[in-house]
Protein backbone atom coordinates (compact mmCIF):
# COMPACT_ATOMS: atom_id res chain seq x y z
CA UNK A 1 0.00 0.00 0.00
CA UNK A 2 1.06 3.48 -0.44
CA UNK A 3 1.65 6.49 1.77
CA UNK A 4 -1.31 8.35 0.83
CA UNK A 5 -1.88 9.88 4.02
CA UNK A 6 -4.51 12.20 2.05
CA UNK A 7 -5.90 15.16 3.44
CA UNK A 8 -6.71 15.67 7.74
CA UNK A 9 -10.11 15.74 7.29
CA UNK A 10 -10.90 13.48 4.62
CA UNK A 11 -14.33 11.50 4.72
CA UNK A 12 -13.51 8.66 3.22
CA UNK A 13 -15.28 5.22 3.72
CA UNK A 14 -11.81 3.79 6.06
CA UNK A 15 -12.82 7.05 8.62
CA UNK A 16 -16.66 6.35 8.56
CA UNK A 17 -15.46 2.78 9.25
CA UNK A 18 -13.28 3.79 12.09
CA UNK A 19 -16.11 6.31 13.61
CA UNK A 20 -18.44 3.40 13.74
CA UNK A 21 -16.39 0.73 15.89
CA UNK A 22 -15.25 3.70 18.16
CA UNK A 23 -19.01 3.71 18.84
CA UNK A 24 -18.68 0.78 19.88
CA UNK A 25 -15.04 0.15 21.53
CA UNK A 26 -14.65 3.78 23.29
CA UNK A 27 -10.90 2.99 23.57
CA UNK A 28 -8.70 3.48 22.13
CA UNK A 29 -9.99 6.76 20.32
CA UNK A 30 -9.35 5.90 16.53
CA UNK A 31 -9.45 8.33 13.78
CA UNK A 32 -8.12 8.66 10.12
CA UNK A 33 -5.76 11.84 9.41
CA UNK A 34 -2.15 13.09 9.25
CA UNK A 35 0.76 12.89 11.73
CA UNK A 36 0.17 16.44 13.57
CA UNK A 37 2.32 17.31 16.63
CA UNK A 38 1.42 15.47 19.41
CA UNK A 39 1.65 12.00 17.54
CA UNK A 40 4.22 9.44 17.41
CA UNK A 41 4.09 6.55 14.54
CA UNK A 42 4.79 3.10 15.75
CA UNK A 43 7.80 3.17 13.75
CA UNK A 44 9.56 5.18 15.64
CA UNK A 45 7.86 4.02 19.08
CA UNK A 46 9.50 0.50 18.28
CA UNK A 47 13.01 2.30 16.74
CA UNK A 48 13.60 4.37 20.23
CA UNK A 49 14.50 2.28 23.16
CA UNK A 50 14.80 4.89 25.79
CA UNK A 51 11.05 5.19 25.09
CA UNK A 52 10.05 1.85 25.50
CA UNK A 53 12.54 1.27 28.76
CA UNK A 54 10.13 4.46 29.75
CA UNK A 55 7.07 2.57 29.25
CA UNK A 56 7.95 -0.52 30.89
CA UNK A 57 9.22 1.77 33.90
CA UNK A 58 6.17 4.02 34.08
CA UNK A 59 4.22 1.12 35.50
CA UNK A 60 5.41 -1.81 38.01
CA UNK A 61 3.25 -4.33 37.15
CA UNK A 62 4.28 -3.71 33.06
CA UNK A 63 6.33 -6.09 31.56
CA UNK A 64 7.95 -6.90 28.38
CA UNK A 65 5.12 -9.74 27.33
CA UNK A 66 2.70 -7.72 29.74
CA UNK A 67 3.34 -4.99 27.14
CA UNK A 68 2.71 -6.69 24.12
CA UNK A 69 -1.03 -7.96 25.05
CA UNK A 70 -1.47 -4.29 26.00
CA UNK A 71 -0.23 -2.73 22.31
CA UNK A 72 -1.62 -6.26 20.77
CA UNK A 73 -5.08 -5.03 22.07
CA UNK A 74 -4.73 -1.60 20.85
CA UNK A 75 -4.05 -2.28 17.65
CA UNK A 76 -6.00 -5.30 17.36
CA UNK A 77 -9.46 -3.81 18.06
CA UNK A 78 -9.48 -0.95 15.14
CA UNK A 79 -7.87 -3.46 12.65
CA UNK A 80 -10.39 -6.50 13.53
CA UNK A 81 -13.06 -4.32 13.54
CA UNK A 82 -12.53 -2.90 10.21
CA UNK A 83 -12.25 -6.66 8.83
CA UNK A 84 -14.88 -8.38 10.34
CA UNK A 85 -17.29 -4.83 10.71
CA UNK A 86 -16.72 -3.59 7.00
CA UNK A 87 -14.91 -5.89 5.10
CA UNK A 88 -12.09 -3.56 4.90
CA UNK A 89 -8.12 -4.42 6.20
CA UNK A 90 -6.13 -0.96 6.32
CA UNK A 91 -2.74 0.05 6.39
CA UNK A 92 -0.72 -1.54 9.19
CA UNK A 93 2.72 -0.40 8.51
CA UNK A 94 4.24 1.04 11.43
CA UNK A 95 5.42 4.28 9.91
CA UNK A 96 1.83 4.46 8.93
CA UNK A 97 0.20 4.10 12.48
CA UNK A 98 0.02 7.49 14.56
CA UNK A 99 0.07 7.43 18.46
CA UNK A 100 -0.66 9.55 21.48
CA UNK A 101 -1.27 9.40 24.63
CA UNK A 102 -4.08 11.29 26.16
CA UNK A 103 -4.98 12.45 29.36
CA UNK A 104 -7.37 11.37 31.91
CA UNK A 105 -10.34 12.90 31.93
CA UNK A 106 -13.50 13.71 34.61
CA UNK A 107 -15.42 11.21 32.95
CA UNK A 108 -12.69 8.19 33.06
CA UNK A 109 -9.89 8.85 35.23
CA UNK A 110 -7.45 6.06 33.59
CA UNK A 111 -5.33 7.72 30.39
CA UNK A 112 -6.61 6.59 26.77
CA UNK A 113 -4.51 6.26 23.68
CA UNK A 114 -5.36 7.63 20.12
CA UNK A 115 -4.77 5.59 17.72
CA UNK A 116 -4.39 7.42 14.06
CA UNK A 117 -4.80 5.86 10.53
CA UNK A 118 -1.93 8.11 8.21
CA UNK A 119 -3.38 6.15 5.30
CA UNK A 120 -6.51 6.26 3.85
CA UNK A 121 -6.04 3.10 1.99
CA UNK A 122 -7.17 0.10 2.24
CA UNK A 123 -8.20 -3.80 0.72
CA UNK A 124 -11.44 -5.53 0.32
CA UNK A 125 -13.55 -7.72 -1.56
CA UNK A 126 -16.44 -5.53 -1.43
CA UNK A 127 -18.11 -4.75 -4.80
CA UNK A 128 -19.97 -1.78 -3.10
CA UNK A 129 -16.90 -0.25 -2.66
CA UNK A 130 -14.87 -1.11 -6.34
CA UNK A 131 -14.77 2.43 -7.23
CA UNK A 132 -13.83 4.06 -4.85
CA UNK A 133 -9.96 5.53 -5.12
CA UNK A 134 -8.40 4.26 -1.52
CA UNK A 135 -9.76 0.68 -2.47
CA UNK A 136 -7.39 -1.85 -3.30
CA UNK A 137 -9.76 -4.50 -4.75
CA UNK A 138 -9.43 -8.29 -4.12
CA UNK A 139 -11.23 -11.22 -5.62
CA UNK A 140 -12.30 -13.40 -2.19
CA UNK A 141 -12.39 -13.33 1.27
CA UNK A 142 -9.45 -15.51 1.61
CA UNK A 143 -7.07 -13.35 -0.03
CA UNK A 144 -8.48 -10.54 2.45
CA UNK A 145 -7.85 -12.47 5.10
CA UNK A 146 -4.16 -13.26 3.75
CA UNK A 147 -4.02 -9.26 3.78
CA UNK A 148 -5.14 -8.86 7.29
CA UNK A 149 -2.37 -11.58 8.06
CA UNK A 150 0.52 -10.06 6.42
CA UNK A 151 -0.48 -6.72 7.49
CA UNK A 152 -0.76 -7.77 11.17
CA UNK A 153 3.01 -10.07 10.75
CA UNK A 154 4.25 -6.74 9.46
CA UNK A 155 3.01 -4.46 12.12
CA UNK A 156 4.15 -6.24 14.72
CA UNK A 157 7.46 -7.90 13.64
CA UNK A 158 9.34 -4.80 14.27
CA UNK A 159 7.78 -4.54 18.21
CA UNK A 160 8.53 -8.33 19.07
CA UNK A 161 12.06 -7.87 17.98
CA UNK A 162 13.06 -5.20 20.17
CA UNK A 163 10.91 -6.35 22.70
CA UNK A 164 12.43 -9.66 22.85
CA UNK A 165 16.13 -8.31 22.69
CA UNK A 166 15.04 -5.99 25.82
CA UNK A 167 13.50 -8.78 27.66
CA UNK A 168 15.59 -12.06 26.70
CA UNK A 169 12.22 -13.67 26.11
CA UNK A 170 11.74 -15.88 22.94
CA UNK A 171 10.32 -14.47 20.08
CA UNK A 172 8.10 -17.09 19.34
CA UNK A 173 6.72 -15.86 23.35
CA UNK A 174 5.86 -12.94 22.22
CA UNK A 175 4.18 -13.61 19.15
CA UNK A 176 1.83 -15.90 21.05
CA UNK A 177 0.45 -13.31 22.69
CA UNK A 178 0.09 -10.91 19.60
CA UNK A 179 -1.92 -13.69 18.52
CA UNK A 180 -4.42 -14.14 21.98
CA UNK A 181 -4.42 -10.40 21.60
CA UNK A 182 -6.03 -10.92 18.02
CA UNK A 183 -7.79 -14.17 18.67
CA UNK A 184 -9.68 -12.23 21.71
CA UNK A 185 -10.66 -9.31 19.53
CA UNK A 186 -12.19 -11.31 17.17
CA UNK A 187 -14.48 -13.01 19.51
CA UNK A 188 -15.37 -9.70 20.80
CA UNK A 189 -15.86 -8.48 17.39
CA UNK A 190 -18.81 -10.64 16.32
CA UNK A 191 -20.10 -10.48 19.21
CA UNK A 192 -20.68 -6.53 18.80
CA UNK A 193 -21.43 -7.17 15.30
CA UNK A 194 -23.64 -9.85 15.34
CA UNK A 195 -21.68 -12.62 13.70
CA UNK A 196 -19.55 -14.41 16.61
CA UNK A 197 -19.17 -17.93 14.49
CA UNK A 198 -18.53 -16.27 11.03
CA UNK A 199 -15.60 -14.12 13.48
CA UNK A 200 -14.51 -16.96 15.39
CA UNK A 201 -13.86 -19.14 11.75
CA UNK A 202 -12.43 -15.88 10.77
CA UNK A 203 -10.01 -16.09 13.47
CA UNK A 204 -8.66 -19.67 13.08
CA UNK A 205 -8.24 -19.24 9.23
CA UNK A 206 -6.08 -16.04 9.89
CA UNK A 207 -4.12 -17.38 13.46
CA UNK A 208 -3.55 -20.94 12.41
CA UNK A 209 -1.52 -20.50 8.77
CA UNK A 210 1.51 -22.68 9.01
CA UNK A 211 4.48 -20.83 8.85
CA UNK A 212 2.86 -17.83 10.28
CA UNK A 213 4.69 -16.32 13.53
CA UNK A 214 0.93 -16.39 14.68
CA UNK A 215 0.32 -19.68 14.91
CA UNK A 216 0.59 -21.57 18.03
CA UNK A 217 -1.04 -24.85 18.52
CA UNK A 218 -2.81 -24.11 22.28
CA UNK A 219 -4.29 -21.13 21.16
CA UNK A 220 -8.41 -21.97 20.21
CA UNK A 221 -11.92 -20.86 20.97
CA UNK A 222 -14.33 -22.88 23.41
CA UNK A 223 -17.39 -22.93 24.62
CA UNK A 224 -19.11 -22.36 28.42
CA UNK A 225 -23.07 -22.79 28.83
CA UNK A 226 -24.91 -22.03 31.76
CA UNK A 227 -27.74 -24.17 32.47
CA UNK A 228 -30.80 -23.88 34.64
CA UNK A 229 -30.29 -25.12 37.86
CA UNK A 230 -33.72 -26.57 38.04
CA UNK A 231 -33.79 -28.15 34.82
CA UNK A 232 -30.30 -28.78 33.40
CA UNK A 233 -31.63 -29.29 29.45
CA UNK A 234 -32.44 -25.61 29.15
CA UNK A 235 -29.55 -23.86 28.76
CA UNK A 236 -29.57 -19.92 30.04
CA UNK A 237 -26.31 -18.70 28.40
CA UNK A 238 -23.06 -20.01 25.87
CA UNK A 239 -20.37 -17.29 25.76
CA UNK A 240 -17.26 -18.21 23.67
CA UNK A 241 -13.69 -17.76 25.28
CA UNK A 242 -10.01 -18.12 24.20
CA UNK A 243 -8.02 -20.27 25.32
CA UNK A 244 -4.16 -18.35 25.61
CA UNK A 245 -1.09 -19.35 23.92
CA UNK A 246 1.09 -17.68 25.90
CA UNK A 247 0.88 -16.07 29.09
CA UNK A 248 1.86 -12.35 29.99
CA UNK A 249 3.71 -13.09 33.12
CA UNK A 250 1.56 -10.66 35.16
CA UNK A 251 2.20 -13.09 37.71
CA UNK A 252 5.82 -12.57 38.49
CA UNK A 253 5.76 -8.92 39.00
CA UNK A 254 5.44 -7.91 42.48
CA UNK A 255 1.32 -7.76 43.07
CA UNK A 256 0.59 -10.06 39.81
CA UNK A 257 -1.27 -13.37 40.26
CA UNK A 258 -3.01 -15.79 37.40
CA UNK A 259 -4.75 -14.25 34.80
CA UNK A 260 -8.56 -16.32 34.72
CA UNK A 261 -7.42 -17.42 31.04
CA UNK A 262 -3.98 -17.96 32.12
CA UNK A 263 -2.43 -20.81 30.11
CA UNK A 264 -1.11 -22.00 33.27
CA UNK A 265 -4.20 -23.19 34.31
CA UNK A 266 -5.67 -26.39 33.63
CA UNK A 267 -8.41 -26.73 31.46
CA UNK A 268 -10.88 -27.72 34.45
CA UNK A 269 -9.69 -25.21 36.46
CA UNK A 270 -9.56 -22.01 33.42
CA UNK A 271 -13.47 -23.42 32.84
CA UNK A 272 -14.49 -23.52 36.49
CA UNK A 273 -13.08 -19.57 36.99
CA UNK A 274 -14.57 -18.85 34.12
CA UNK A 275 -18.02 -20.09 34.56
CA UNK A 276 -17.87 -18.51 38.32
CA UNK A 277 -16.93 -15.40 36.51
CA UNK A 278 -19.36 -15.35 34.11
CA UNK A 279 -21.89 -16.40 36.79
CA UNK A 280 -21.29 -13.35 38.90
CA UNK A 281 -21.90 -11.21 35.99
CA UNK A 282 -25.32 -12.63 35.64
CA UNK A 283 -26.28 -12.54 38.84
CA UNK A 284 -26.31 -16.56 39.53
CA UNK A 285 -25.46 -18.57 42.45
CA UNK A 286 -22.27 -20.19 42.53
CA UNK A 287 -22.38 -23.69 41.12
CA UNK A 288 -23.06 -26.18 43.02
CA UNK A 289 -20.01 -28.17 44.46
């Protein structure tokens, strides 16, 4: 794709796109223009050390793989969204991201990141969108999805490299979690858009390439029902979870403990915190021992 990073204000369909999922996913706040002061592009995020020794520092519990979930996430929920909301996979090069960091506010005191398209390209297999000039037109969904894939390898190569170098942890670590960071999203994804299986196949066709750095053979999707305690044929609830790859080693820092989808766990136990957890949220008794 090309640097077209087009005009600040453009309305083109990739910043209608983005406007939509922020309506949905309030963070990070994701827009479509140029690299104004204030921004940084990931390029040179990943390129300055000093910076990233300043991230990892800023917080205690932060580290190197803790890190990568965090920027997996960030980048993950624009870029999924576009893919699985519009049919669209945008620009991922790093010197094609914008970043900044944005103060708290009265409304939520925790800091939010803005997340900036410079591009205002992007591929798809839509027909609706054939003419228009920032479409790069493909003939299937699978080649889209190959485009979402390389993009994402692209994206994040340069990040897992120093990050790995900083840390002494394996590459291969890191790219696990890149991929729960993705895998996650996607459930997410059709679940706000109303088409969690079509996501969730989405997901393992992208994730589980061979030869990909993404693919991991731990990482996959299962399922949790909730049944009536009174008659245990009618089911109240299925959610779909991920199960990890790789684990962020929030643990080892100095008030860190298990994450519930920890890959630590064993499957009994991630399902049994998970189905307490999800039967909190719906206001049901515990299960019964």
């Amino acid at each position: 794709m090309s640097n077209s990073s087009g005009a600040g204000a453009d309305d083109g369909p990739l910043r209608q796109a983005l406007a939509s999922i922020g309506s949905k996913w309030p963070r990070p706040v994701m827009d479509r223009g140029d690299l104004v002061e204030g921004y940084l592009s990931a390029e040179a995020l990943f390129d300055d050390g000093a910076l990233i020794g300043r991230l990892l520092e800023e917080q205690r519990r932060v580290t190197s793989a803790y890190l990568t979930i965090a920027y997996g996430n960030l980048v993950a929920i624009p870029a999924v969204g576009l893919l699985i909301g519009f049919g669209m996979v945008p620009d991922l090069a790093p010197e094609r991201i914008g970043l900044k960091l944005l103060p708290p506010t009265r409304e939520n005191a925790e800091k939010n990141v803005a997340l900036r398209f410079l591009s205002a390209e992007f591929t798809t297999d839509r027909a609706e969108l054939a003419g228009h000039p920032d479409a790069n037109m493909v003939a299937s969904p699978g080649e889209m999805h190959e485009a979402f894939r390389h993009q994402v390898e692209a994206h994040f190569r340069p990040l897992v490299t120093v990050l790995s170098r900083r840390s002494g942890l394996a590459a291969s670590a890191l790219w696990r979690l890149v991929t729960d960071s993705l895998a996650g999203v996607f459930l997410e994804a059709g679940r706000r858009f109303g088409c969690e299986e079509q996501s969730r196949a989405i997901a393992m066709t992208v994730l589980k390439q061979p030869g990909s750095p993404l693919k991991n053979r731990e990482m996959h999707s299962f399922d949790i029902s909730i049944c009536d305690s009174h008659d245990e044929e009618r089911i109240l609830v299925t959610r779909a979870y991920r199960a990890r790859g790789g684990c962020c080693r929030y643990y080892t820092s100095k008030e860190g403990h298990l994450c519930t989808t920890c890959v630590l766990h064993s499957d009994g136990e991630r399902r049994r915190l998970l189905e307490a957890s999800l039967r909190s949220k719906l206001g049901l008794a515990p299960a019964a021992i």
